[in-house]
N, C-alpha and C. Protein backbone atom coordinates (compact mmCIF):
# COMPACT_ATOMS: atom_id res chain seq x y z
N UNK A 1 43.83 145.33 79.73
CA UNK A 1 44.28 144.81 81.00
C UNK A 1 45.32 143.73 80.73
N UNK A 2 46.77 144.04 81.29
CA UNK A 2 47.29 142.60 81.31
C UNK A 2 47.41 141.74 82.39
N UNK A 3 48.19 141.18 82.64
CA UNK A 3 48.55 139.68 83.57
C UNK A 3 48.28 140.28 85.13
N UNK A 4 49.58 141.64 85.64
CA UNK A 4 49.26 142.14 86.42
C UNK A 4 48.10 142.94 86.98
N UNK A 5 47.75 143.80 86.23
CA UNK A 5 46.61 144.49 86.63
C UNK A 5 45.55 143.08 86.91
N UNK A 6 45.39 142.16 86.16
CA UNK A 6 44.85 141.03 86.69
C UNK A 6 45.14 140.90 88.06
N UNK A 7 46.10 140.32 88.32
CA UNK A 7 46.29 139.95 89.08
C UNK A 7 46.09 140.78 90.45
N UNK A 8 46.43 142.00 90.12
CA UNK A 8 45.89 143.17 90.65
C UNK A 8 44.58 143.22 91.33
N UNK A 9 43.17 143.05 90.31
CA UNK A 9 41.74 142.55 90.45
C UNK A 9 41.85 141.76 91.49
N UNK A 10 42.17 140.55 90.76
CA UNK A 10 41.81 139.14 91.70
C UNK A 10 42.19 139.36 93.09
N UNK A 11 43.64 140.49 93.49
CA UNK A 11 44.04 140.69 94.88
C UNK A 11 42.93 141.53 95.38
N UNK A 12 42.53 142.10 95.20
CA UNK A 12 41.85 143.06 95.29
C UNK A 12 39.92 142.44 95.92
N UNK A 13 39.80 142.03 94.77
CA UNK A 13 38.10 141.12 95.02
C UNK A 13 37.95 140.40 95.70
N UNK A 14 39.36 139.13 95.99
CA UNK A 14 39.51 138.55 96.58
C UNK A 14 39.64 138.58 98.58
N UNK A 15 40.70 139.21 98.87
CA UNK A 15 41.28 140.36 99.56
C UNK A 15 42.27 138.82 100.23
N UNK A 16 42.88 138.80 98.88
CA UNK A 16 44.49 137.67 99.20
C UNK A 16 45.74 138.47 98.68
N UNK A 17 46.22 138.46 99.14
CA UNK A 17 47.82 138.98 99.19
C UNK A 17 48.18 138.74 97.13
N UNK A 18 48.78 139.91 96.74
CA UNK A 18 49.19 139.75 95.49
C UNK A 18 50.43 138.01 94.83
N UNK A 19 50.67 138.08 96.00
CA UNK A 19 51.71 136.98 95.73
C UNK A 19 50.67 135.74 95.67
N UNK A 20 49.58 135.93 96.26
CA UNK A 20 48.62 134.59 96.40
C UNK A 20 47.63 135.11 95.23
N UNK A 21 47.28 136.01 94.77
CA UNK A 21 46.41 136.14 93.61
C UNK A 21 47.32 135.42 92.44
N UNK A 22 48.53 135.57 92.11
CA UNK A 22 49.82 135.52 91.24
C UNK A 22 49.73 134.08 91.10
N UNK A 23 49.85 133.83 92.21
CA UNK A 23 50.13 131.78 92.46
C UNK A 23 48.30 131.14 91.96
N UNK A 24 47.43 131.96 92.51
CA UNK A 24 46.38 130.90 91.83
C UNK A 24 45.66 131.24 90.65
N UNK A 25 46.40 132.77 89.96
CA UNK A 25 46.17 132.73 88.62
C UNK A 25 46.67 131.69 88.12
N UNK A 26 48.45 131.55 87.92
CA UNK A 26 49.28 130.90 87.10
C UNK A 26 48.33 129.54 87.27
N UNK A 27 48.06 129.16 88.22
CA UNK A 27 47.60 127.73 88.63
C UNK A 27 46.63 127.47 87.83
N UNK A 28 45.32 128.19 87.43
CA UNK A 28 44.53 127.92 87.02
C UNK A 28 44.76 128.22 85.64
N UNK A 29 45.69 129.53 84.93
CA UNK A 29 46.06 128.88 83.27
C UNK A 29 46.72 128.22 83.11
N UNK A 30 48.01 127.12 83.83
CA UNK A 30 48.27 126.39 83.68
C UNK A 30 47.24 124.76 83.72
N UNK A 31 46.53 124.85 84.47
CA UNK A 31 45.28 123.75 84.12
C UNK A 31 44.59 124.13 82.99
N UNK A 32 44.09 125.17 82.83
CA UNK A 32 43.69 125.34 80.82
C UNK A 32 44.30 125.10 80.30
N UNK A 33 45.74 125.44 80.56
CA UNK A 33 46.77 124.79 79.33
C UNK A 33 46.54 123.83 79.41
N UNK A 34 46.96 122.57 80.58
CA UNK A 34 47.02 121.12 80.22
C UNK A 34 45.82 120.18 79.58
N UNK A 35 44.81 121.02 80.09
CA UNK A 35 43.71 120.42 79.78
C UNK A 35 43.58 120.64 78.44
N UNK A 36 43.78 121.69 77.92
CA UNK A 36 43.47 121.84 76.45
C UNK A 36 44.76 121.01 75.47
N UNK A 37 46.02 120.97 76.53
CA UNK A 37 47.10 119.83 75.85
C UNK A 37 46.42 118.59 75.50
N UNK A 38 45.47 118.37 76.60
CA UNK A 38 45.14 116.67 76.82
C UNK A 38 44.20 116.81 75.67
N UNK A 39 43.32 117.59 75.27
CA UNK A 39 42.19 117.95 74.36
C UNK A 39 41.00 117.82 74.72
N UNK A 40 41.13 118.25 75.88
CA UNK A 40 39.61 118.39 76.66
C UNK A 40 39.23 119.47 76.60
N UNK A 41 37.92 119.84 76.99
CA UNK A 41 37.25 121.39 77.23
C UNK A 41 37.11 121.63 78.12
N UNK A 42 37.58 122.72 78.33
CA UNK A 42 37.27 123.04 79.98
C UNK A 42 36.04 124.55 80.11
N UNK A 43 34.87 124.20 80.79
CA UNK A 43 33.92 124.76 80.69
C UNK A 43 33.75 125.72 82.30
N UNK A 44 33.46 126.73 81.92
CA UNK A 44 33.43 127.72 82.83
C UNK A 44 31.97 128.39 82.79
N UNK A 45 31.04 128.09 83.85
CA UNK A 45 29.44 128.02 83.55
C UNK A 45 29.36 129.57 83.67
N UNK A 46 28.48 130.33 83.24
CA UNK A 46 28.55 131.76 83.02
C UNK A 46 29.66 132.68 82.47
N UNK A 47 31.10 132.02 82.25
CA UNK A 47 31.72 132.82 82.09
C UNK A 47 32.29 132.17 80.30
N UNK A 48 32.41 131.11 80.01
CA UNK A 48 32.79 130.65 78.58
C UNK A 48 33.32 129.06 78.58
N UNK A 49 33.32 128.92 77.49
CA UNK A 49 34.20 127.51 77.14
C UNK A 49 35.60 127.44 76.22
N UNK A 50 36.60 126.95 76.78
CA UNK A 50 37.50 127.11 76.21
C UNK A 50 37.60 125.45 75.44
N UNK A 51 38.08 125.43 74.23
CA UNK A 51 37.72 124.17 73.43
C UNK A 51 39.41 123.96 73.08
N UNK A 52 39.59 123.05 71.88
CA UNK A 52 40.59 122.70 71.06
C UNK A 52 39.84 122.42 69.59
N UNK A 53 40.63 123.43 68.81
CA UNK A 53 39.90 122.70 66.57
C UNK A 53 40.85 122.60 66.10
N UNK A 54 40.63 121.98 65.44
CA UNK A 54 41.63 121.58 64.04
C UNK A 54 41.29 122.74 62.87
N UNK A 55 42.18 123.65 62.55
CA UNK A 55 42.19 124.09 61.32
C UNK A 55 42.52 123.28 60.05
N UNK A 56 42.06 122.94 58.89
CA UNK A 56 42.26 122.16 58.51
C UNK A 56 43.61 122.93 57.35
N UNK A 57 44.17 121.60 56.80
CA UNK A 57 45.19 122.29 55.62
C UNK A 57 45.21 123.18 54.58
N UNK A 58 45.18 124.02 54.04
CA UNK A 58 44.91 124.61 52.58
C UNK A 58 46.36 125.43 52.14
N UNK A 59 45.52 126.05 51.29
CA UNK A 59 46.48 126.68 50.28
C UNK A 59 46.68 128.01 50.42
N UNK A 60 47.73 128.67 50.63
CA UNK A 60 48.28 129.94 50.94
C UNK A 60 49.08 130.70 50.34
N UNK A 61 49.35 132.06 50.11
CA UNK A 61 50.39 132.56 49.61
C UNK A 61 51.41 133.10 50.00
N UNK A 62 52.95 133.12 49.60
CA UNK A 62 53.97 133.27 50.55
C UNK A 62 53.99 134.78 50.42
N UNK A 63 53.48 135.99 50.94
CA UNK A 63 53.53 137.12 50.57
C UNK A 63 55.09 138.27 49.94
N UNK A 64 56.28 137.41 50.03
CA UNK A 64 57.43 138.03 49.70
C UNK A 64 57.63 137.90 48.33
N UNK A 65 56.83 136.46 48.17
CA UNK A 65 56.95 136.34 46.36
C UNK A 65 56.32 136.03 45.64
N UNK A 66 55.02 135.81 46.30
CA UNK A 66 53.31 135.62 45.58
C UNK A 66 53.73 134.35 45.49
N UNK A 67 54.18 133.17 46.06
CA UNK A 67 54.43 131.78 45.67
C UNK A 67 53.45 130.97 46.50
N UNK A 68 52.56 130.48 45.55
CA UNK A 68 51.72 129.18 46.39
C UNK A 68 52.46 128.50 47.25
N UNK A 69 51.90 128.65 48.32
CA UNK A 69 52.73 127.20 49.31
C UNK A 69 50.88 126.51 50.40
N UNK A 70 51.85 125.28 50.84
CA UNK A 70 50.07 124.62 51.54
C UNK A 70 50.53 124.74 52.71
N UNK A 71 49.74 125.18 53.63
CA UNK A 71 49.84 125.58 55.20
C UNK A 71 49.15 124.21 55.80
N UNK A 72 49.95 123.63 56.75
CA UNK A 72 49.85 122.14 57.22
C UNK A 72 48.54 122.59 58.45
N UNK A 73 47.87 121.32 58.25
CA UNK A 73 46.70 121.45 59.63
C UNK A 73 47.62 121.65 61.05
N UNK A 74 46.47 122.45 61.54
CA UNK A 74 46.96 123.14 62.89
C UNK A 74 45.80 123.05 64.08
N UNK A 75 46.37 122.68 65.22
CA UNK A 75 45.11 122.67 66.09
C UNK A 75 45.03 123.98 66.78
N UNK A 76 43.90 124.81 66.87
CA UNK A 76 44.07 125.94 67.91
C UNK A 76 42.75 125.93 68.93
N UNK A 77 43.48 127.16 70.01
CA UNK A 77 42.38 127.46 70.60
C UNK A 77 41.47 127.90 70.55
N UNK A 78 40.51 127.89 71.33
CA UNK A 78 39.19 128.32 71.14
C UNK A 78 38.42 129.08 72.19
N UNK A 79 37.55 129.81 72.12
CA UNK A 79 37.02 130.72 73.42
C UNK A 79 35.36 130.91 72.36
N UNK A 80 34.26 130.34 73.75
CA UNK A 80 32.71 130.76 73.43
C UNK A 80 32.42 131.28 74.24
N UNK A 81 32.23 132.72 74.44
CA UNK A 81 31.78 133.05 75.33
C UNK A 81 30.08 132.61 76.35
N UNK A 82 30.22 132.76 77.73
CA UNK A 82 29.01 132.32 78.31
C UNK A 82 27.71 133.21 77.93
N UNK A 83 27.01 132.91 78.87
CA UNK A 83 25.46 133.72 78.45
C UNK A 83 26.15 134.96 79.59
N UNK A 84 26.49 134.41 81.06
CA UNK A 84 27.01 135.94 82.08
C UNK A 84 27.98 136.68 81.16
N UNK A 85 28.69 136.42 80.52
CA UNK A 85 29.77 137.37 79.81
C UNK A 85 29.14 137.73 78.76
N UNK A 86 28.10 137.48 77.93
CA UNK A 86 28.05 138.10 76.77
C UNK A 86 26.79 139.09 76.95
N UNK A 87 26.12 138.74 78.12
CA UNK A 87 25.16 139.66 78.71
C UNK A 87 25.87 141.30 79.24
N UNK A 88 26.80 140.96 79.91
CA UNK A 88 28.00 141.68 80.63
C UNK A 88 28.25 142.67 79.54
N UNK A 89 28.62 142.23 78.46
CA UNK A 89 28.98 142.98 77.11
C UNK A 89 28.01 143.77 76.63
């Protein structure tokens, strides 16, 4: 499923006009984004938690020439799924 067919759903379940499913998707991954900018968690009860980690630094290989190089710490996202979604599954 991508963005549309989403969006698709949400018009659909909802029974709001595609242009208004569109506007309060973006709305609401744009608040995951910021929130996860700010480094907060934003928790979604039955459905998951979206977090922020630190990968930490190590050691890697450059695959074009087998040359050690160190891959700098990186923060990424994160997804746990809930107890409703993993039941769902």
């Amino acid at each position: 499923m991508n963005k549309s067919d989403l969006v698709d759903k949400i018009a659909e379940k909802s029974e709001l006009s595609k242009a208004a499913s569109k506007k309060a998707l973006d709305a609401s991954l744009e608040a995951i984004k910021e929130a996860l900018a700010a480094g907060d968690k934003v928790a979604l009860i039955g459905f998951g938690t979206f977090s922020v980690a630190t990968r930490p630094a190590h050691e890697g290989i450059n695959p074009s020439n087998k040359e050690k190089i160190m891959i700098a710490e990186k923060k990424i996202a994160k997804f746990k799924a809930g107890a409703d979604l993993a039941d769902a599954l």
